[in-house]
Every structure is written in C-alpha cells, then in structure tokens.
Protein backbone atom coordinates (compact mmCIF):
# COMPACT_ATOMS: atom_id res chain seq x y z
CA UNK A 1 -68.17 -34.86 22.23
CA UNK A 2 -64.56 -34.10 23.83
CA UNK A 3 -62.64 -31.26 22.11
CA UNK A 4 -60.17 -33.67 20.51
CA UNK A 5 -62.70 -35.54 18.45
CA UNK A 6 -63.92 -32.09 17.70
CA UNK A 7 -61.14 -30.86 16.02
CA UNK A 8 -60.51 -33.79 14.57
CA UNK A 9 -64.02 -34.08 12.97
CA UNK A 10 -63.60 -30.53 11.27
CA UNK A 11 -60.33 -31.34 10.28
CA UNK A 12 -61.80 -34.01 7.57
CA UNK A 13 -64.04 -31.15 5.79
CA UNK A 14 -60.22 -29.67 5.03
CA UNK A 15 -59.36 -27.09 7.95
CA UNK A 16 -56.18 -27.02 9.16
CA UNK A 17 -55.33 -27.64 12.57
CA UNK A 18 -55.04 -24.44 14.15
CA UNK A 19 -58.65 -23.57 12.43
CA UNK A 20 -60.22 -26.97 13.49
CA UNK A 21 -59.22 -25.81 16.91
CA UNK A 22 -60.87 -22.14 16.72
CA UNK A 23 -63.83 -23.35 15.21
CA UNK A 24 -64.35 -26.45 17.69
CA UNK A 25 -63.39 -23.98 20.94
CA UNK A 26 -65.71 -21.62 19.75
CA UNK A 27 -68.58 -24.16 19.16
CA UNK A 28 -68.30 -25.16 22.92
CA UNK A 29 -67.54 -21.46 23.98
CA UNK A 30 -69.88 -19.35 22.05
CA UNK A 31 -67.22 -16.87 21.48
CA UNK A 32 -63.84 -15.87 23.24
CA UNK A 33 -61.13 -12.96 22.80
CA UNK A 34 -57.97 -13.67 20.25
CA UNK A 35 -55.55 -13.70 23.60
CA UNK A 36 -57.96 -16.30 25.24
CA UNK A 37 -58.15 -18.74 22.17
CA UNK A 38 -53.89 -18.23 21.73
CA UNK A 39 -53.60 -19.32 25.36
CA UNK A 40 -56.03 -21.99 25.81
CA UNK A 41 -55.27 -23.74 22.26
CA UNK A 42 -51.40 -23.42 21.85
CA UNK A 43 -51.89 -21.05 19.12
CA UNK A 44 -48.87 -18.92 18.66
CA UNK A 45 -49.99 -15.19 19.17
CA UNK A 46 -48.06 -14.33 16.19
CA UNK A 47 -50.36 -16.56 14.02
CA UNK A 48 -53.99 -16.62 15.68
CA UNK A 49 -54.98 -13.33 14.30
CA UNK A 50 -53.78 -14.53 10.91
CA UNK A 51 -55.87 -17.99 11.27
CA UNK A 52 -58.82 -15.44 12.72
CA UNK A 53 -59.35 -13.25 9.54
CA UNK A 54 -58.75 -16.31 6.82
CA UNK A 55 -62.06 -18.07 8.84
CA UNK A 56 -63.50 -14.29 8.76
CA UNK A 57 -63.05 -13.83 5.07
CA UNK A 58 -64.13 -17.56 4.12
CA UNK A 59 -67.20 -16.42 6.17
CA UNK A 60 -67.44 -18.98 9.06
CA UNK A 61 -66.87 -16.42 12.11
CA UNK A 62 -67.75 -13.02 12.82
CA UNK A 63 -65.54 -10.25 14.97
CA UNK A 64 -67.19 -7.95 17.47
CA UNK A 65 -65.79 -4.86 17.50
CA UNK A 66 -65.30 -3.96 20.62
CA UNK A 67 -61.87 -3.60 22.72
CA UNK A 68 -61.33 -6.63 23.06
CA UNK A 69 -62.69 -7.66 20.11
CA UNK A 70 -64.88 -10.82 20.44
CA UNK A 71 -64.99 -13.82 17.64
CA UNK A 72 -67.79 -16.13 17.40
CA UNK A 73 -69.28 -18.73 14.80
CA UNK A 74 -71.35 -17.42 12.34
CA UNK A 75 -74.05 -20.26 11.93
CA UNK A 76 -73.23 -22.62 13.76
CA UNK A 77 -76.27 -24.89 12.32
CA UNK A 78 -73.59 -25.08 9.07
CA UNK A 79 -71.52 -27.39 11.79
CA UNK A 80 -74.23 -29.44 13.17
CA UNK A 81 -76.29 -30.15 9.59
C-alpha cells in the first residue's frame, strides 16, 4: 500500500492529518525519532511533539526513553484487524 493511501485510510477512523501521517510512517518504519518523523513528513517541529503525546495518551504509540527518544506503534494488529 503506498504511504498516501495510508494516511488517507487512517484518516477515515477520525485522525487528523498530521496523526494519520505518524501512525502510517510508523507502520512502515517500526519506529523513528521525533526529528526524523518532522523531517520526513512536513511536520512542523514546533507541533510533532504535541501530535506525539495526544497519540501517546489516547494509547496508540509508545516512547522509548532513551536520548533520542524512540516512538513506535503500540499494537499494531489494532491497524491491520
């Protein structure tokens, strides 16, 4: 599936675009820093850590702590079900 139907098909279950575009980069990636995902995906830096910690807190990525930190999907079986 390219990236653009990706994002596209997560944006119909109500994300927005900038967290259709986390989520579907990090389903093909398997994780990736805040700096790469602001770079590759046109996400302002000002407003990817924002958009990282809503998907955090509704519980559909996870943060490794480590410097720098690492974000990956939760389950990603909840995307493919």
């Amino acid at each position: 599936m390219k990236f653009a139907d990706m994002v596209k098909n997560i944006k119909e279950f109500g994300f927005n675009t900038y967290e259709a575009k986390i989520l579907s980069y990090l389903l093909l990636r398997n994780e990736a820093t805040a700096p790469d995902m602001s770079k590759n995906l046109e996400i302002p830096n000002t407003k990817i850590y924002y958009v990282l910690e809503k998907l955090i807190n509704k519980n559909y990525i996870k943060k490794r702590e480590i410097s720098p930190a690492i974000y990956y999907i939760k389950n990603k079986s909840n995307f493919f079900d």
